[in-house]
N, C-alpha and C. Protein backbone atom coordinates (compact mmCIF):
# COMPACT_ATOMS: atom_id res chain seq x y z
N UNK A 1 -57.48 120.98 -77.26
CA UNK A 1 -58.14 119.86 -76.63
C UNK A 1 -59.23 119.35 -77.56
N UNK A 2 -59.15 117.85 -77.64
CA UNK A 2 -60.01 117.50 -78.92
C UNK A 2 -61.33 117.25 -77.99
N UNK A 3 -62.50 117.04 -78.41
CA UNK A 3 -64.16 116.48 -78.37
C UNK A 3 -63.79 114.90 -78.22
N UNK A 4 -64.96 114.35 -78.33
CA UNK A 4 -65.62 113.10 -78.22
C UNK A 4 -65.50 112.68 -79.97
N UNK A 5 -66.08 113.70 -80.77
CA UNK A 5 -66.45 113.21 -82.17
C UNK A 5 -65.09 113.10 -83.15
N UNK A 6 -64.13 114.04 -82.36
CA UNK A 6 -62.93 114.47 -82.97
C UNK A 6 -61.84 113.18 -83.10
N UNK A 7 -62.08 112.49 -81.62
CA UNK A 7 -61.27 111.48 -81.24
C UNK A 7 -62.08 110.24 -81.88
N UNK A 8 -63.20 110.52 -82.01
CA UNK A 8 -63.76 108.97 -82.93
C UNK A 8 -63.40 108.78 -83.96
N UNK A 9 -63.90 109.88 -84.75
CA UNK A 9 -63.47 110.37 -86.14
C UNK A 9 -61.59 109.79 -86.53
N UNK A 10 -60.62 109.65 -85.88
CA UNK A 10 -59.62 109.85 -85.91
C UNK A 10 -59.19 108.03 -85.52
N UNK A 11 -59.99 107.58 -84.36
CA UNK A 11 -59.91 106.19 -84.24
C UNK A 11 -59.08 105.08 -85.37
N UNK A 12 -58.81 104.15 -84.45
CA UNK A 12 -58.74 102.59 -85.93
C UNK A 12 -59.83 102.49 -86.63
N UNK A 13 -60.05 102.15 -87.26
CA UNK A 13 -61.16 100.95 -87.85
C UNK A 13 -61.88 99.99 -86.94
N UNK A 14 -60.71 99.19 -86.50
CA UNK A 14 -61.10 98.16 -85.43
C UNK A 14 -62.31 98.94 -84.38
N UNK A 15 -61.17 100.14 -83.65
CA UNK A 15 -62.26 100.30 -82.90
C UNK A 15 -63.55 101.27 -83.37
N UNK A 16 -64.05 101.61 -84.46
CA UNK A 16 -64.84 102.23 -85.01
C UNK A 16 -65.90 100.93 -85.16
N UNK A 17 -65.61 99.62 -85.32
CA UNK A 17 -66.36 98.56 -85.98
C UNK A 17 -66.79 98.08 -84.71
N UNK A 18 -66.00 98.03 -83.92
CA UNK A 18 -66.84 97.28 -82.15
C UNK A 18 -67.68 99.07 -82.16
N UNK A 19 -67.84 100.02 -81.78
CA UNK A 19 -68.45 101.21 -81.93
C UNK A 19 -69.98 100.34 -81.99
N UNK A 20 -69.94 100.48 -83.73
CA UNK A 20 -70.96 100.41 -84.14
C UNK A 20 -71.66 98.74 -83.61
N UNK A 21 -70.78 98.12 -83.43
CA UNK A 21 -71.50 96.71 -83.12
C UNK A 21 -72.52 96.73 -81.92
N UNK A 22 -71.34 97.76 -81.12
CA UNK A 22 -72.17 97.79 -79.63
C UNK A 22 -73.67 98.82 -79.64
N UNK A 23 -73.17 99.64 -80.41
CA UNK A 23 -74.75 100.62 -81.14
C UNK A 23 -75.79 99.87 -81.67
N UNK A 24 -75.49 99.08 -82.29
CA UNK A 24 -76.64 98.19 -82.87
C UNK A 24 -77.08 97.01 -82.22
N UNK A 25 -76.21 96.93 -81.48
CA UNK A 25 -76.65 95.47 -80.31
C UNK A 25 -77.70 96.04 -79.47
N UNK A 26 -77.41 96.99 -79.17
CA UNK A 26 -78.43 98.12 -77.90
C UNK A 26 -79.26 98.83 -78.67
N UNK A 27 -79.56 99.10 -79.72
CA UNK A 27 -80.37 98.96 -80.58
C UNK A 27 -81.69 98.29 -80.75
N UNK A 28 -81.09 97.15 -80.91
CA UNK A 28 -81.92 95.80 -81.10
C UNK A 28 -82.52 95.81 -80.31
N UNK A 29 -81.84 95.69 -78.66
CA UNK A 29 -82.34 95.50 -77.69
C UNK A 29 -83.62 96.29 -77.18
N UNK A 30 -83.10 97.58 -77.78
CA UNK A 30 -84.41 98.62 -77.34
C UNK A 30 -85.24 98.56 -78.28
N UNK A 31 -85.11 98.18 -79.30
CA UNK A 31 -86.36 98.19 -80.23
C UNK A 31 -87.19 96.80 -79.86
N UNK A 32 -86.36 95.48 -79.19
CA UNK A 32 -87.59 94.89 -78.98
C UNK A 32 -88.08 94.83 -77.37
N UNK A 33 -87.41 95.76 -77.07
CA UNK A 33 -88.07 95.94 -75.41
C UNK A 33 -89.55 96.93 -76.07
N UNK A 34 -89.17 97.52 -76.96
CA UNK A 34 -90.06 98.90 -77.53
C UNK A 34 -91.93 97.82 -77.97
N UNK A 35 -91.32 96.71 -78.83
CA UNK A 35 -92.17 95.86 -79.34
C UNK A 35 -92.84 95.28 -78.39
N UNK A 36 -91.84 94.61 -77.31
CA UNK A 36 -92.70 93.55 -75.91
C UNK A 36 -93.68 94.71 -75.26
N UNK A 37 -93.15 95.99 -75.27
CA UNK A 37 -94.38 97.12 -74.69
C UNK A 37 -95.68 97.01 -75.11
N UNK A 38 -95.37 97.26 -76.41
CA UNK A 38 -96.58 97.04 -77.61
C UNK A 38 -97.56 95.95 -77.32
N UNK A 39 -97.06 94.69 -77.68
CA UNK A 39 -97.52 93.51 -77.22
C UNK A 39 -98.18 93.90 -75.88
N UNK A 40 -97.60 94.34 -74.90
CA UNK A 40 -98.38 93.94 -73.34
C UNK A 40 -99.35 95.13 -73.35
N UNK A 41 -98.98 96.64 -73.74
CA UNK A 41 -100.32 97.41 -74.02
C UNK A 41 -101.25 96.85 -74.53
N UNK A 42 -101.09 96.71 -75.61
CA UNK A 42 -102.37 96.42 -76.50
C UNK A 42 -103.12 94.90 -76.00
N UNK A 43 -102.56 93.87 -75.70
CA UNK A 43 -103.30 92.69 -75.17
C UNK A 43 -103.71 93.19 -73.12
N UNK A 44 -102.95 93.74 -72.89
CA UNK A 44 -104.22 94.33 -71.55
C UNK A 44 -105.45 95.46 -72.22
N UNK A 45 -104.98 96.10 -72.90
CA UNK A 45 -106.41 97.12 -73.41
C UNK A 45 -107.30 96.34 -73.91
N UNK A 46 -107.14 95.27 -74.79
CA UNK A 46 -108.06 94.30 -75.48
C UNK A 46 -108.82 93.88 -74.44
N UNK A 47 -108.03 93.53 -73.29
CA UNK A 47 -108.48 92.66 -71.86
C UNK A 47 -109.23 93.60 -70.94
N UNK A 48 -109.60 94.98 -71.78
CA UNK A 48 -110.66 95.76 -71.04
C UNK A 48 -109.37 96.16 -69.24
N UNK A 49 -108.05 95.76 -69.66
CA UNK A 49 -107.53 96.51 -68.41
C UNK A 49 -106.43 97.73 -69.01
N UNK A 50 -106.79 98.97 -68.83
CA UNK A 50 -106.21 100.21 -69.39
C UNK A 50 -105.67 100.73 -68.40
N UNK A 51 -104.99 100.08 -67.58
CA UNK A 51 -104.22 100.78 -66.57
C UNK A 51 -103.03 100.70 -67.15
N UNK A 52 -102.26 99.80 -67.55
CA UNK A 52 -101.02 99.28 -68.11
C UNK A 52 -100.65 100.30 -69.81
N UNK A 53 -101.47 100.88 -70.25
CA UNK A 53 -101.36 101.44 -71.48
C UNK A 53 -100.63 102.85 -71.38
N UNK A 54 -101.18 103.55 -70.33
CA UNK A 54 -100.14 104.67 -70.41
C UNK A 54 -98.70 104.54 -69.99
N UNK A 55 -98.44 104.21 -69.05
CA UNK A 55 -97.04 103.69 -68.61
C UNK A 55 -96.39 102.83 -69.35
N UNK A 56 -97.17 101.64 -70.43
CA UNK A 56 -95.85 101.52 -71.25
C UNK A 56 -95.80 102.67 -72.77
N UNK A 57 -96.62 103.39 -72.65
CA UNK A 57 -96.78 104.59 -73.25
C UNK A 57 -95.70 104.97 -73.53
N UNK A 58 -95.39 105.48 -71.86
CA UNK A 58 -94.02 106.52 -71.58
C UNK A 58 -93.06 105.87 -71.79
N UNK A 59 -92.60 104.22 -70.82
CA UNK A 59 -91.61 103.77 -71.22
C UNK A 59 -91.31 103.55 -72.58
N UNK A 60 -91.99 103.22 -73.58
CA UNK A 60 -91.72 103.14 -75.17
C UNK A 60 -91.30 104.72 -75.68
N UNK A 61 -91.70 105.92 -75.16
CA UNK A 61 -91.43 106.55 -75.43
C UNK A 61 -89.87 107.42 -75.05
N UNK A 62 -89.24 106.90 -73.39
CA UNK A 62 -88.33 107.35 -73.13
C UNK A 62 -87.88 106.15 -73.90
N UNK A 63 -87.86 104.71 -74.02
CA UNK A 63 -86.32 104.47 -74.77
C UNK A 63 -86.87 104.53 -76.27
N UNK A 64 -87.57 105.15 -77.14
CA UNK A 64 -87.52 105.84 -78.20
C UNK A 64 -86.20 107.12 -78.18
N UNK A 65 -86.50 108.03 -77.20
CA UNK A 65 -85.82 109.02 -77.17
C UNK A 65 -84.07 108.83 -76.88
N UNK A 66 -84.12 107.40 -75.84
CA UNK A 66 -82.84 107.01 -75.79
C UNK A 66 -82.11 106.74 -77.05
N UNK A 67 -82.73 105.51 -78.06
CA UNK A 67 -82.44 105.47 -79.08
C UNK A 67 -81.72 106.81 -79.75
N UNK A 68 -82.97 107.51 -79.83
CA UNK A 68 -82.68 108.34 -81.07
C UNK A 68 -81.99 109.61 -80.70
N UNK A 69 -81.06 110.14 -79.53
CA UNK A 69 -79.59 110.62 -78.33
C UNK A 69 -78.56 109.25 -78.90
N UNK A 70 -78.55 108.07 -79.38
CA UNK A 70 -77.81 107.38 -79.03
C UNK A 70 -76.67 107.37 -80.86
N UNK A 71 -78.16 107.71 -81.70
CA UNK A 71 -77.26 107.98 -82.79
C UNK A 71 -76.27 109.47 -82.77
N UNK A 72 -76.06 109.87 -81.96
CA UNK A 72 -75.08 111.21 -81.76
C UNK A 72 -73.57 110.30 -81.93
N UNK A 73 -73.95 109.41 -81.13
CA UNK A 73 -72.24 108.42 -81.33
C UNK A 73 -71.61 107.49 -82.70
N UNK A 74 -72.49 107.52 -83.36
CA UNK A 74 -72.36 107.13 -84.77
C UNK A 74 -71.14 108.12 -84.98
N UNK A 75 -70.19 106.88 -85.53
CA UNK A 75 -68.80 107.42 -86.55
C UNK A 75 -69.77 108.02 -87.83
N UNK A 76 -68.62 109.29 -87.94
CA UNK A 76 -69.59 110.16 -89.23
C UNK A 76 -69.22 109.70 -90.35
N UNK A 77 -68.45 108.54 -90.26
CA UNK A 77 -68.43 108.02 -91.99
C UNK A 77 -69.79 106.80 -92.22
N UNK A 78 -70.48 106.86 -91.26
CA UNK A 78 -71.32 105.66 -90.99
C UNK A 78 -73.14 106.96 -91.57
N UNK A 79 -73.12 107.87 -91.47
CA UNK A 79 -73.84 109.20 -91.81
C UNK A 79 -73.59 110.14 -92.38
N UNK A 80 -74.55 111.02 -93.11
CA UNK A 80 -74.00 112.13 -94.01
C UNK A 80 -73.07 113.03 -93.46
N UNK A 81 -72.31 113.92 -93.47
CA UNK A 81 -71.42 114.56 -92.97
C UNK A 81 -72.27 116.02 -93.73
């Protein structure tokens, strides 16, 4: 019985290339949800209101962690082997 990585690894091309498209689309996405955090922390702390700073704290930090669980699905010709 093969894995997850076994059956990627083994894939078309085609579908190895939507793979990665959809990885980097959601990507994007979380890196600038990661940025709009940034932005709204730091301009309420400026604004003397520090309630808003820890909580997007965490949220920047869980989809950090999502991100970086999400490169596990990377085709391994796309990473060192």
């Amino acid at each position: 019985m093969s894995n997850f990585k076994d059956a990627q690894n083994k894939a078309h091309p085609n579908k190895t290339n939507t793979l990665m498209s959809a990885l980097i689309v959601i990507l994007i996405l979380n890196v600038g949800i990661q940025i709009w955090l940034l932005y709204t922390g730091l301009n309420n702390a400026l604004g003397e209101n520090k309630d808003i700073a820890l909580p997007a704290f965490i949220a920047s930090l869980v989809l950090f962690l999502i991100g970086f669980f999400w490169l596990y699905f990377l085709p391994m010709g796309y990473r060192k082997k």
